[in-house]
N, C-alpha and C. Protein backbone atom coordinates (compact mmCIF):
# COMPACT_ATOMS: atom_id res chain seq x y z
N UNK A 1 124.37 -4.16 154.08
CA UNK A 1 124.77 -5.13 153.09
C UNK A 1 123.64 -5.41 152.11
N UNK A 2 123.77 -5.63 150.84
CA UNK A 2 123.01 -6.26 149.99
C UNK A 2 122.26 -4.91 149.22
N UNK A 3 122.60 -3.90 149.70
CA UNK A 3 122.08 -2.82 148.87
C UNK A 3 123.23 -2.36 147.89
N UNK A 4 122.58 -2.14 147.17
CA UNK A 4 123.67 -1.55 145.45
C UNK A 4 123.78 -0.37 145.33
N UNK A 5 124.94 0.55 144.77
CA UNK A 5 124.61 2.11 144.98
C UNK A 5 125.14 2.22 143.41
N UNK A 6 123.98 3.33 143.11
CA UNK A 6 123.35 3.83 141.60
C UNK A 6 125.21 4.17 141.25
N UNK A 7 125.51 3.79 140.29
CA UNK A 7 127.60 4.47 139.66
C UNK A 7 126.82 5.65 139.30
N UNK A 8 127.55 6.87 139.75
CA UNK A 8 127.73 8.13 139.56
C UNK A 8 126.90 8.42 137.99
N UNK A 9 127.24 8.04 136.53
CA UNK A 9 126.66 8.35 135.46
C UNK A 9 125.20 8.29 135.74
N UNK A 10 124.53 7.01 136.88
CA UNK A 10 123.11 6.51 136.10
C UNK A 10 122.27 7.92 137.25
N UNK A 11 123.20 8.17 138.35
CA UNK A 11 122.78 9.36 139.38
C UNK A 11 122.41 10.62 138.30
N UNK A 12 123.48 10.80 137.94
CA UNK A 12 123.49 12.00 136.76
C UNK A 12 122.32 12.17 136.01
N UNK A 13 122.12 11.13 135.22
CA UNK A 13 120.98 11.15 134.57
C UNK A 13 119.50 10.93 135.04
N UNK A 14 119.95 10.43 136.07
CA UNK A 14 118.60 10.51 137.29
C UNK A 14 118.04 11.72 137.15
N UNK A 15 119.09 12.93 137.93
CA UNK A 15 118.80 13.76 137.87
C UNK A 15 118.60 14.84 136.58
N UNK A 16 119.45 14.48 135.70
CA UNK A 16 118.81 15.68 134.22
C UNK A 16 117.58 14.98 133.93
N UNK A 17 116.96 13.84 134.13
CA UNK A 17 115.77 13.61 133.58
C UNK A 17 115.07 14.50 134.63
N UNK A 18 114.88 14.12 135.72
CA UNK A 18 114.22 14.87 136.81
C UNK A 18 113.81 16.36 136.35
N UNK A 19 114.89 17.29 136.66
CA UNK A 19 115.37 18.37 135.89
C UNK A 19 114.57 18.79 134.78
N UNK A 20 114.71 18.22 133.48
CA UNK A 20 114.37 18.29 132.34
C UNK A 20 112.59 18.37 132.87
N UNK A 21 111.91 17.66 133.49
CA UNK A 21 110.81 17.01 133.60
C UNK A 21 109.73 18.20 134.36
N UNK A 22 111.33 18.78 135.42
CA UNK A 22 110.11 19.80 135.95
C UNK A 22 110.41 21.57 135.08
N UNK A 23 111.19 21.15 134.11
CA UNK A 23 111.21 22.39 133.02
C UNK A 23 110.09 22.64 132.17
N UNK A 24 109.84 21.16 132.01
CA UNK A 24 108.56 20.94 131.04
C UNK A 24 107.88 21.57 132.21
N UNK A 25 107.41 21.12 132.77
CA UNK A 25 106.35 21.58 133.64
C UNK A 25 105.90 23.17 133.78
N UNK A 26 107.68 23.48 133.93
CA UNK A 26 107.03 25.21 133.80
C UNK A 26 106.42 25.95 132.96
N UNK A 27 107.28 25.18 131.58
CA UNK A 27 106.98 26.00 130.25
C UNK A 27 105.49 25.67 130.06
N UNK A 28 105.07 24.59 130.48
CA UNK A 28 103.94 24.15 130.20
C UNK A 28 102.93 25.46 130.96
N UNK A 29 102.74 25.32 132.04
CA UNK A 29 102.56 26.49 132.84
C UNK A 29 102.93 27.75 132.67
N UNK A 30 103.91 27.80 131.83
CA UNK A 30 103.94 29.37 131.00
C UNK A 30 103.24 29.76 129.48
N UNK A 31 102.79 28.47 128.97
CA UNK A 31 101.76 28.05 127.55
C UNK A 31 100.60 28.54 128.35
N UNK A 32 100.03 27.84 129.26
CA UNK A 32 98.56 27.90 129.82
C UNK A 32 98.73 29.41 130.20
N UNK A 33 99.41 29.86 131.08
CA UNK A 33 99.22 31.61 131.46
C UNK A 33 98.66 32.18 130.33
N UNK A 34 99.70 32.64 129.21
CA UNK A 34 99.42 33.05 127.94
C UNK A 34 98.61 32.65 127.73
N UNK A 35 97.87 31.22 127.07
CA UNK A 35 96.54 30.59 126.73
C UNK A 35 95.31 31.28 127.38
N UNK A 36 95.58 31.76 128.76
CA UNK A 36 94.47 31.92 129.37
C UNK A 36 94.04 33.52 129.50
N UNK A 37 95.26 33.96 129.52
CA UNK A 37 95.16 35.64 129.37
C UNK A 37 95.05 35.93 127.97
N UNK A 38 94.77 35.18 126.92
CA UNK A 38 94.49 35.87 125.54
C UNK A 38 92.75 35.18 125.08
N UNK A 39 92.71 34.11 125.67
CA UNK A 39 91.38 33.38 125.00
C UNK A 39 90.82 32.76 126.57
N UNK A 40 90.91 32.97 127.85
CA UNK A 40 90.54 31.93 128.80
C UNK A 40 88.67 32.45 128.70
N UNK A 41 88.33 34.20 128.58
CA UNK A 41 86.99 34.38 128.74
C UNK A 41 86.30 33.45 128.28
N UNK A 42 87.09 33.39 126.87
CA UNK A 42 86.15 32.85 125.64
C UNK A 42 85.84 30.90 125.52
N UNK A 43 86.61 30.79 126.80
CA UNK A 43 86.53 29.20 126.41
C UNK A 43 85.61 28.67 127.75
N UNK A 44 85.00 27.92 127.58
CA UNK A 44 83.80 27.57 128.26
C UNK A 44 84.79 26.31 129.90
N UNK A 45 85.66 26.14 129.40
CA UNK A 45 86.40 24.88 130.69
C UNK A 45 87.70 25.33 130.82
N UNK A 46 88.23 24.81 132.20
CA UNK A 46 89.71 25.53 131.95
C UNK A 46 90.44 24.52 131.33
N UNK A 47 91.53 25.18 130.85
CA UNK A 47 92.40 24.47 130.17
C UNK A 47 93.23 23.23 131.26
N UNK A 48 93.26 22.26 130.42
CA UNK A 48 94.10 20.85 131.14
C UNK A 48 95.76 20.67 130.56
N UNK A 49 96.76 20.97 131.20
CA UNK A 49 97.83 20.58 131.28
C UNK A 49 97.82 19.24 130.68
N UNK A 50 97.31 18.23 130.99
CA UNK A 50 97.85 17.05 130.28
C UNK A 50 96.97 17.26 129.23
N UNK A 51 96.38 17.57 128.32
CA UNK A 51 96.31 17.53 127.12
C UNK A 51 96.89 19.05 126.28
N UNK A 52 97.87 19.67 126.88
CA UNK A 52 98.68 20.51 126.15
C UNK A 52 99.64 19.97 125.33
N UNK A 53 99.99 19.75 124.19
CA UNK A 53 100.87 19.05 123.07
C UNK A 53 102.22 20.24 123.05
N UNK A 54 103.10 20.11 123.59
CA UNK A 54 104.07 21.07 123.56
C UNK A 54 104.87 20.53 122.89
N UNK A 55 106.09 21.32 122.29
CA UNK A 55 107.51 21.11 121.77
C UNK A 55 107.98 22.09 122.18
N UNK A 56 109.05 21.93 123.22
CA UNK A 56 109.74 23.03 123.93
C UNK A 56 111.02 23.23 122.95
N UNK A 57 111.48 22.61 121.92
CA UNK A 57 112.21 23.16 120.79
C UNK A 57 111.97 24.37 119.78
N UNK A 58 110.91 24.36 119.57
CA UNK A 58 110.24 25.18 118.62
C UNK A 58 109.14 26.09 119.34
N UNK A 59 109.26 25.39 120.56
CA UNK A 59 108.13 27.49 121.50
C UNK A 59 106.56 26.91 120.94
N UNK A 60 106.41 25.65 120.70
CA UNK A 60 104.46 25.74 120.07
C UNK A 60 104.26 24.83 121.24
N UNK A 61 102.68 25.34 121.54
CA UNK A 61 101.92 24.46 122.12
C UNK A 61 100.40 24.08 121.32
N UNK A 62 100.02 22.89 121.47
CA UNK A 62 98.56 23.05 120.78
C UNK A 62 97.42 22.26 122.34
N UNK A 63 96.13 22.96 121.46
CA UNK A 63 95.05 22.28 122.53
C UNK A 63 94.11 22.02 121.55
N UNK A 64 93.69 21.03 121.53
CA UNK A 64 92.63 20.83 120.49
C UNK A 64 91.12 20.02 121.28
N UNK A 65 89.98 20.61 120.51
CA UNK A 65 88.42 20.42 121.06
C UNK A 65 88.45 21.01 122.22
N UNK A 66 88.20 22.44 121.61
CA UNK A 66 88.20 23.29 123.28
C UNK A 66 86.79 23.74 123.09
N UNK A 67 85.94 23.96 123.94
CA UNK A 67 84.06 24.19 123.85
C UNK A 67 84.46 26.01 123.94
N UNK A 68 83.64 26.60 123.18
CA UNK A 68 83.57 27.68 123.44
C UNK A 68 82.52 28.36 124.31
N UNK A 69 82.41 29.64 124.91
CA UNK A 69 81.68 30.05 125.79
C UNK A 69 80.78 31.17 125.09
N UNK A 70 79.81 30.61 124.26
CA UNK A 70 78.39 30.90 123.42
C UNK A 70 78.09 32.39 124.08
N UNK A 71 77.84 32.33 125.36
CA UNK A 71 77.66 33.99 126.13
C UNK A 71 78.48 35.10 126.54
N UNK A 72 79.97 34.81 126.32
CA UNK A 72 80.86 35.68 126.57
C UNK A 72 81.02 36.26 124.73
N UNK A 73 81.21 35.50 123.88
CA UNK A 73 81.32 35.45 122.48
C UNK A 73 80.40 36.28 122.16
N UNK A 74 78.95 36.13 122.43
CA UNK A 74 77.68 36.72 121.86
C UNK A 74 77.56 38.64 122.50
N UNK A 75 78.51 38.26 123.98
CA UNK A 75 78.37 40.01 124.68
C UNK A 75 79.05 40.74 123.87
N UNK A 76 81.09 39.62 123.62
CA UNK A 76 81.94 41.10 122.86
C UNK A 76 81.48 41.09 121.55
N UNK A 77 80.19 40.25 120.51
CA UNK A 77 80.25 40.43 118.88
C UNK A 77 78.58 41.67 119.41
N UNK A 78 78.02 41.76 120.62
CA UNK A 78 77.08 43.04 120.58
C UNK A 78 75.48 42.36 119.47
N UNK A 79 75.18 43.25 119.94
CA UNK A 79 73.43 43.11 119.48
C UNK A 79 73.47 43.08 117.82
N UNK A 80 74.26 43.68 117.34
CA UNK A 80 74.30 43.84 115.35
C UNK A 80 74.78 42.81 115.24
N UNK A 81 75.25 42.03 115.51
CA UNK A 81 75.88 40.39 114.89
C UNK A 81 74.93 39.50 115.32
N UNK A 82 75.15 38.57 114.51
CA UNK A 82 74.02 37.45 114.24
C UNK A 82 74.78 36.40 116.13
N UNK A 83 73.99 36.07 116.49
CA UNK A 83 74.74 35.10 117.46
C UNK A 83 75.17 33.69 117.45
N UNK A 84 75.44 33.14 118.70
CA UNK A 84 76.02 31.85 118.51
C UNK A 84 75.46 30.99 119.71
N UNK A 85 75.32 29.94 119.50
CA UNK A 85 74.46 29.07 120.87
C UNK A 85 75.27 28.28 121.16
N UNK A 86 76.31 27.73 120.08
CA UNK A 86 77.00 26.61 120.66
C UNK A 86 78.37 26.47 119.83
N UNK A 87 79.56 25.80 120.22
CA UNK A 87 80.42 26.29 119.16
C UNK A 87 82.17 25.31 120.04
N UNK A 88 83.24 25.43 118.76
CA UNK A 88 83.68 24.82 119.41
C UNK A 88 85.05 25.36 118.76
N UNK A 89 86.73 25.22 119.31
CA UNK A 89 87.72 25.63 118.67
C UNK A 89 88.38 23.86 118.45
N UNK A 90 88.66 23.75 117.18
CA UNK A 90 89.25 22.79 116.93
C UNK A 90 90.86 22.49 116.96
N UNK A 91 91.23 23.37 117.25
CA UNK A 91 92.71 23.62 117.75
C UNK A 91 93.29 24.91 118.17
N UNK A 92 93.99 25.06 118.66
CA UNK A 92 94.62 26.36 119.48
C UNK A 92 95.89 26.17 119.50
N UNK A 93 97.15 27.29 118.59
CA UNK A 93 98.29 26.91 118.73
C UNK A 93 99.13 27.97 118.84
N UNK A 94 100.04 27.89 120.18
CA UNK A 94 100.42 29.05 120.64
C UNK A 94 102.03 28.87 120.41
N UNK A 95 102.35 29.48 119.67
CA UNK A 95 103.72 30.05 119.20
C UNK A 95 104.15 30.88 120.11
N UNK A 96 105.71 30.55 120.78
CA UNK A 96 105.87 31.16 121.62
C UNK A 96 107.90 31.71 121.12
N UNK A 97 108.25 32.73 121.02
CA UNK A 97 109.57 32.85 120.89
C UNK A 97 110.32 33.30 122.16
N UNK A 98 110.58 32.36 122.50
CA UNK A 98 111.62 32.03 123.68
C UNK A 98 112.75 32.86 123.66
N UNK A 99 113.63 33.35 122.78
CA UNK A 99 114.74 33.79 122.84
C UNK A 99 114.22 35.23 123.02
N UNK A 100 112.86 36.02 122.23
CA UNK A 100 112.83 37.12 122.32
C UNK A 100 111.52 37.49 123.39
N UNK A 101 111.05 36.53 124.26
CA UNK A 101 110.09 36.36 124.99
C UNK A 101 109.69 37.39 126.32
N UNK A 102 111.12 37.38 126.69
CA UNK A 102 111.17 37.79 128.18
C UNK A 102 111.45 39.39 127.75
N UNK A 103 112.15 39.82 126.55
CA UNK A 103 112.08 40.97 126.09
C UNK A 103 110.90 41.28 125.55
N UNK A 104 109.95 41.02 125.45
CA UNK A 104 108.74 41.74 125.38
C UNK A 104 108.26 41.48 123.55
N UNK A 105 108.88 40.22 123.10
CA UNK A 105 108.56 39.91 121.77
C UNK A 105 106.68 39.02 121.94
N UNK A 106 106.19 39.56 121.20
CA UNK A 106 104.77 39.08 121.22
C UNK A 106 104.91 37.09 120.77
N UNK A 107 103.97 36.57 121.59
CA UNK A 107 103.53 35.37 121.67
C UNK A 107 102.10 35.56 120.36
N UNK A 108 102.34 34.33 119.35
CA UNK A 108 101.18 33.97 118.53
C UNK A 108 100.40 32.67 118.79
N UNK A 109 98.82 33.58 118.59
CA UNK A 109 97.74 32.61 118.58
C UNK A 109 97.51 32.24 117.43
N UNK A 110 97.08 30.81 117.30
CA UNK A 110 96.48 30.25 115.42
C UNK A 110 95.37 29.65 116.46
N UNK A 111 94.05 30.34 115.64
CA UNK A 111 93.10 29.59 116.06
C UNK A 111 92.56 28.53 114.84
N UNK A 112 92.08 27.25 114.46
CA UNK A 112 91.46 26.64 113.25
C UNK A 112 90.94 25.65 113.60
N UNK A 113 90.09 25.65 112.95
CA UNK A 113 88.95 24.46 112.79
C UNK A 113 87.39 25.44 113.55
N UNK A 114 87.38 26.11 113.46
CA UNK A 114 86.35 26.48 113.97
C UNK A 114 84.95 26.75 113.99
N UNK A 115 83.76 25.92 115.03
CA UNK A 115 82.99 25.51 114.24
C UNK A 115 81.56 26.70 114.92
C-alpha cells in the first residue's frame, strides 16, 4: 500500500531517455576511437569523454585545448624542420557521416587554432 505505479506513458519515456542516453554514449565512444586512431600519438593526454561537444544530428564532435606532444611532432617533422617545445590544438572537429560510415566513407578532421 501507499506505493504509486509510474502510468505506462511516463515508463515509456523512462526508458527512451535511458536508451537515447546510452546511444550517446556509444557514439561518443565511436568519436574518441576515430579521435584517437588519427591524432592520439600526437596529443600529449588522453582524450576525456566529458568534454567531447557532440551533435549526434549532424555526425560532429569537437575537443577544444588539447596539449600537444612536442616529441612525437618533432620525430615525424625529422631533423630538416625547425622544431617545437611546446604547443597546443585549439580545437579538434571530427565530422563524421553516419549514413555512409559503416560503408567505408572517410571520417573528417578540422584541426584550428593552432598554436
Amino acid at each position: 500500500l501507499g506505493r504509486r505505479e509510474s502510468p505506462p506513458s511516463a515508463m515509456f519515456e523512462q526508458v527512451k531517455q535511458a536508451v537515447g542516453e546510452l546511444h550517446l554514449q556509444v557514439l561518443k565512444r565511436v568519436c574518441k576511437f576515430v579521435l584517437v586512431r588519427l591524432l592520439g600519438r600526437f596529443i600529449a593526454t588522453e582524450i576525456d569523454l566529458q568534454k567531447l561537444d557532440f551533435e549526434v544530428a549532424s555526425g560532429t564532435a569537437e575537443l577544444k585545448d588539447l596539449q600537444i606532444d612536442a616529441r612525437t611532432v618533432n620525430a615525424v617533422l625529422g631533423d630538416e624542420a625547425p622544431g617545437i617545445s611546446d604547443g597546443r590544438i585549439g580545437c579538434v572537429r571530427l565530422v563524421v557521416p553516419w549514413r555512409g560510415f559503416l560503408q567505408g566513407e572517410a571520417a573528417c578532421v578540422q584541426l584550428s587554432d593552432l598554436e
